[in-house]
Protein backbone atom coordinates (compact mmCIF):
# COMPACT_ATOMS: atom_id res chain seq x y z
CA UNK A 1 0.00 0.00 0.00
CA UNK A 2 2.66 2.46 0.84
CA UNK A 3 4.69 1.39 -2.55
CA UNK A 4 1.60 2.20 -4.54
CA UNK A 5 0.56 5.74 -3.00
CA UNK A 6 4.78 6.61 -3.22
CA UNK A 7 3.98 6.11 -6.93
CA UNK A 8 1.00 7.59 -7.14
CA UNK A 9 2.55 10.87 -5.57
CA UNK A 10 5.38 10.78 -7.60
CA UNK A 11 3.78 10.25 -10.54
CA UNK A 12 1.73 13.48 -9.74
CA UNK A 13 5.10 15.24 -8.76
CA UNK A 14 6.39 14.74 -12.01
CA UNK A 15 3.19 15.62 -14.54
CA UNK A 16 3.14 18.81 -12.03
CA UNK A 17 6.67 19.88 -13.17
CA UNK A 18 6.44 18.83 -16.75
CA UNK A 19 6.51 21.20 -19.68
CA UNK A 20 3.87 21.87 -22.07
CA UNK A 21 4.84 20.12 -25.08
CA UNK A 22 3.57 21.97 -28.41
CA UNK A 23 1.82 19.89 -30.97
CA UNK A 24 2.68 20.18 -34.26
CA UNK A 25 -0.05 21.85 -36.93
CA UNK A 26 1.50 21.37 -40.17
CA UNK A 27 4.56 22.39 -42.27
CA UNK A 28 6.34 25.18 -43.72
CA UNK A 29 8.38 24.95 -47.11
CA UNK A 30 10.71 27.27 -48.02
CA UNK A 31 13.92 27.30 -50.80
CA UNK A 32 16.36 29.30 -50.33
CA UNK A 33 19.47 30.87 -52.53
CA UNK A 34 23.18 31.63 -52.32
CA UNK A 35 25.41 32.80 -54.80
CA UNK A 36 29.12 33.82 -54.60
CA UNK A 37 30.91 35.41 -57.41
CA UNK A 38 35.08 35.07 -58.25
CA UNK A 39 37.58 36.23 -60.19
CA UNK A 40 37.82 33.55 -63.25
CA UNK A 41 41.02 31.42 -63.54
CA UNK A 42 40.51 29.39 -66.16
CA UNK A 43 38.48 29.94 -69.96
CA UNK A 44 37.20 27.28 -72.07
CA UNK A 45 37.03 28.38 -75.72
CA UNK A 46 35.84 26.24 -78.77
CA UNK A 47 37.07 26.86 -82.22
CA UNK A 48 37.59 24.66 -85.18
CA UNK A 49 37.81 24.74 -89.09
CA UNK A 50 35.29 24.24 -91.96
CA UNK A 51 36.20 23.87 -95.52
CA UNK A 52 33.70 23.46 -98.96
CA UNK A 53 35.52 21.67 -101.90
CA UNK A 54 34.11 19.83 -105.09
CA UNK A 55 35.23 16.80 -103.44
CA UNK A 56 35.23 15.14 -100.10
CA UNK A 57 38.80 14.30 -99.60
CA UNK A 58 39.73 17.88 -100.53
CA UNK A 59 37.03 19.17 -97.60
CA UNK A 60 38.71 16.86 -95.77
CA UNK A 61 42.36 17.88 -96.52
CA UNK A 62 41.89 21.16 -96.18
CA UNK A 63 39.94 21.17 -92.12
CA UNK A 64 42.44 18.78 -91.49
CA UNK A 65 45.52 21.23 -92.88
CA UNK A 66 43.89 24.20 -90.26
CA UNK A 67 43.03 21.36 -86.96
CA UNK A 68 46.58 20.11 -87.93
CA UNK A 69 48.22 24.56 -87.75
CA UNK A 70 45.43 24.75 -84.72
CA UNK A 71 46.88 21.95 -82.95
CA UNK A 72 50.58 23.18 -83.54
CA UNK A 73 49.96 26.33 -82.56
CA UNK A 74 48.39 25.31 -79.05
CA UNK A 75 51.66 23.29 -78.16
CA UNK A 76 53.92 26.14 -79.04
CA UNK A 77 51.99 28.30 -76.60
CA UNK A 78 52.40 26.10 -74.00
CA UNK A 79 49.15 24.61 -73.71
CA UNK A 80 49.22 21.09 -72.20
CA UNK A 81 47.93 18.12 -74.10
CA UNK A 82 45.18 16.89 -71.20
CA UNK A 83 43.88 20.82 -71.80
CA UNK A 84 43.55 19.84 -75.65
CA UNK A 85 40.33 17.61 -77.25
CA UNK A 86 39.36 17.68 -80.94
CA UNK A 87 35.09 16.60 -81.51
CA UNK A 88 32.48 17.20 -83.86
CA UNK A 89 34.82 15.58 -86.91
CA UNK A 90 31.91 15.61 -89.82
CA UNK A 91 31.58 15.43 -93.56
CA UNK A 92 28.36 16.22 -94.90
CA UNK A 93 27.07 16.75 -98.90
CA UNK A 94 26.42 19.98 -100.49
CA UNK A 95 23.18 19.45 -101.40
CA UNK A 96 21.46 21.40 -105.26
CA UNK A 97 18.21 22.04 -104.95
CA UNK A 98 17.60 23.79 -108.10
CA UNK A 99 15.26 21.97 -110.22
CA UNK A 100 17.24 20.20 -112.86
CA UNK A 101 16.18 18.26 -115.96
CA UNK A 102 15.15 15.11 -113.62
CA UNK A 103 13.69 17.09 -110.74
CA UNK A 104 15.87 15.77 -108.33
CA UNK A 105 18.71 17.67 -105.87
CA UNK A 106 22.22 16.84 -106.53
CA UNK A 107 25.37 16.66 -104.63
CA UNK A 108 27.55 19.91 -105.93
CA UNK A 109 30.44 19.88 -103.43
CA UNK A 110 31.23 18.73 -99.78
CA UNK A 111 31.71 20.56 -96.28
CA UNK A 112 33.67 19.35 -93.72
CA UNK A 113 34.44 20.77 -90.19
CA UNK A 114 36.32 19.90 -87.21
CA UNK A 115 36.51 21.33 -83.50
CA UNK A 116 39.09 21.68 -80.94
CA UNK A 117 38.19 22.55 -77.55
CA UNK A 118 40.72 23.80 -75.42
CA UNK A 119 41.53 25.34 -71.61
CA UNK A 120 43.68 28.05 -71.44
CA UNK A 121 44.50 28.81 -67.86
CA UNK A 122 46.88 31.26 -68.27
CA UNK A 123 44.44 33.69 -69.11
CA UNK A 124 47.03 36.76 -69.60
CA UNK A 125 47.96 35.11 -72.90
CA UNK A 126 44.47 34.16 -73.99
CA UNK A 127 44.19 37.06 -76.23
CA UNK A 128 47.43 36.66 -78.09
CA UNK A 129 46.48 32.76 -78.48
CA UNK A 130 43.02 33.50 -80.12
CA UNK A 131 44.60 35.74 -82.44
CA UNK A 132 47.03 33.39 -83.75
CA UNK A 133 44.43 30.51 -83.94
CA UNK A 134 42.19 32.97 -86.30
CA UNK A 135 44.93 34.01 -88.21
CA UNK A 136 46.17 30.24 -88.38
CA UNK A 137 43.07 29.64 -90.45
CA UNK A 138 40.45 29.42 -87.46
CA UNK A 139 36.95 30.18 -88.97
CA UNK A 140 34.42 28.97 -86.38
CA UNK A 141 34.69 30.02 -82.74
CA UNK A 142 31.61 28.62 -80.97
CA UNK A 143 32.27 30.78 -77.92
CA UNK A 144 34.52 31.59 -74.95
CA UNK A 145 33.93 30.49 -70.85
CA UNK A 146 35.59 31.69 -68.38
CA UNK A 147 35.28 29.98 -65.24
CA UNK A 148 37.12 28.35 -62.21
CA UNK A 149 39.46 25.53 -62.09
CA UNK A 150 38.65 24.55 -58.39
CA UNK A 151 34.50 25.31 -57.87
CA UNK A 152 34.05 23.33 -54.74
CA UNK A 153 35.29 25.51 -51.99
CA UNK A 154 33.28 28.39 -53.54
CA UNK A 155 29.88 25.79 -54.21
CA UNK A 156 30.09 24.91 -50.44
CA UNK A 157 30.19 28.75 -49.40
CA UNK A 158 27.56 29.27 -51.79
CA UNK A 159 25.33 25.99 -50.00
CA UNK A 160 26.21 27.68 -46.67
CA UNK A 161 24.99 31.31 -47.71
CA UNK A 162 21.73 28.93 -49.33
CA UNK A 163 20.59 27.29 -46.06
CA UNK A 164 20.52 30.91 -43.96
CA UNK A 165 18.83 32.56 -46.67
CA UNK A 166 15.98 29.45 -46.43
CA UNK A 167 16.36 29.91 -42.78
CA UNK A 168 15.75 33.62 -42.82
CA UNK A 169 12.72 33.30 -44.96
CA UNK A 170 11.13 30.82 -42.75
CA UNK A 171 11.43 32.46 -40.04
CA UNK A 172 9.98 35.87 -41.72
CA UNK A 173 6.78 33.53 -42.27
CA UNK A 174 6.36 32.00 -39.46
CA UNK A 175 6.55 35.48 -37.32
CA UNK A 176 4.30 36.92 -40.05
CA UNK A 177 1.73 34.21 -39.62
CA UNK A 178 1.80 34.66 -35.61
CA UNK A 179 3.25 30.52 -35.51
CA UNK A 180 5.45 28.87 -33.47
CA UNK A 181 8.52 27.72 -36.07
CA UNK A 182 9.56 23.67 -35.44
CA UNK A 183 12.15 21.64 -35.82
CA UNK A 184 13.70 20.85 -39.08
CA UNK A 185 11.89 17.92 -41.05
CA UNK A 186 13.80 17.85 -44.12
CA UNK A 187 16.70 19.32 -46.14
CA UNK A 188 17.28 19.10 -49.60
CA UNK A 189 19.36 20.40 -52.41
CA UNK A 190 17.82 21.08 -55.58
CA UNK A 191 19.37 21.59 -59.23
CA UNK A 192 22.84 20.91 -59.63
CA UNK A 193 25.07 23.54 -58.21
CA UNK A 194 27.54 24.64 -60.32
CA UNK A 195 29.58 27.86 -62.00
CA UNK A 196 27.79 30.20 -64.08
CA UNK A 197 30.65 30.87 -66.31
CA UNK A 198 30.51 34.49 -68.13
CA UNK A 199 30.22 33.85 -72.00
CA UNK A 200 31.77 35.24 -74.86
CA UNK A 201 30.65 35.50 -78.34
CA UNK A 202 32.05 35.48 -81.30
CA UNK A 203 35.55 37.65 -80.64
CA UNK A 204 36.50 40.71 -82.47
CA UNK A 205 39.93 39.92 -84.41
CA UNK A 206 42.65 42.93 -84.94
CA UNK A 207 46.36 43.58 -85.69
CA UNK A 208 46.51 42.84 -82.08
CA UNK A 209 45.27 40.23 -80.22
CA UNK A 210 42.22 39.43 -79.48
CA UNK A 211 40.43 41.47 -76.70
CA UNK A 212 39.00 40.14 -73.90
CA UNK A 213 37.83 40.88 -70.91
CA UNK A 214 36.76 38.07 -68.01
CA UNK A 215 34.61 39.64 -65.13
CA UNK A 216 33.46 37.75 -62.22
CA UNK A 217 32.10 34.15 -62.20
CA UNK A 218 29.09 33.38 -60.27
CA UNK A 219 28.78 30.13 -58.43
CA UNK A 220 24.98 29.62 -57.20
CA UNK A 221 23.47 26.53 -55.07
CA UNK A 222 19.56 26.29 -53.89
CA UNK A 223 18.05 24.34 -50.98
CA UNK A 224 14.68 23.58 -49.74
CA UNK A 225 13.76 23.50 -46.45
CA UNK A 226 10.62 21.73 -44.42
CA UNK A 227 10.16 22.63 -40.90
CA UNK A 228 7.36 22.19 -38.43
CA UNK A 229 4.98 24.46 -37.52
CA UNK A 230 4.01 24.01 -33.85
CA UNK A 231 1.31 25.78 -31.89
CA UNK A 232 1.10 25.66 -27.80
């Protein structure tokens, strides 16, 4: 008998010092941004050769001739070999489609192209290189990057700055909406966070070299945040 009142009491003892727990009355979403922005220390530029001839071996012959002076020149500025990667090798018809005695197009000549993307991470002597590539016979230049060689130092800042912005906005609403903000149910990132490298069009060639100009980068990351909303 004693046993059982001693628990009884305590038992009251205890709900008479407990808190009082607040019950949870839904969920707030929120996403949130962060950016951060750098000084570029690497460009990524794209230019190749294209060449129309009567037949396809001459097309061929003559990209090949400006890859091959392209390829040359790259090495003799320095320009490593794992920086270096030819694509896009094609050879397409040149197609007649004036009407003719049968009615039918005819093949008048070919075209054939060829690309070589390259790095160039000394970027003081990126103008001088584009302007020997051009005059090496360069005729397509499908545009100029500039970026950063190491992102992920910047992309993690960038998380960091995304999470207190979500943070900060869900705790604007919640004070807003006279609610009680909870505890954190889930975190997620969303996209793919990654430079936004400043772009380049097609580059204005001179007596001098090429001019250029590289800005800031901007490296950008997104979360989304779920929290509780609790009332008491």
């Amino acid at each position: 008998m004693f046993k059982s009142t001693a628990l009884v009491a305590a038992v009251v003892a205890f709900v008479g010092i407990s808190p009082v727990w607040a019950e949870t009355t839904g969920q707030l979403t929120v996403s949130g941004e962060g950016s951060v922005f750098a000084v570029p220390d690497l460009a990524v530029v794209s230019v190749g050769a294209m060449a129309d001839a009567s037949t396809a071996q001459e097309a061929m012959d003559q990209t090949s001739d400006i890859t091959s002076a392209i390829l040359a020149r790259l090495a003799d500025a320095g320009i490593e070999g794992r920086d270096i990667q030819t694509s896009d090798l094609s050879l397409n018809p040149i197609w007649n489609h004036r009407a003719t005695t049968d009615d039918r197009p005819r093949i008048e000549g070919y075209q054939a192209s060829n690309r070589v993307t390259v790095r160039v991470r000394e970027l003081d002597a990126l103008g001088g290189v584009l302007d020997a590539l051009l005059r090496d016979g360069a005729n397509q230049l499908g545009g100029l990057q500039f970026t950063v060689s190491d992102p992920e130092p910047l992309l993690n800042e960038a998380r960091v700055r995304a999470v207190a912005d979500a943070r900060a906005r869900a705790e604007l609403l919640a004070d807003a909406a006279g609610v009680q903000l909870g505890g954190l149910i889930s975190l997620s990132e969303t996209g793919t966070p990654m430079p936004r490298p400043e772009m380049m069009g097609m580059a204005r060639a001179s007596d001098a070299a090429v001019p250029v100009a590289e800005g800031e980068t901007e490296l950008r990351a997104g979360v989304t945040l779920v929290y509780e909303i609790l009332s008491e």
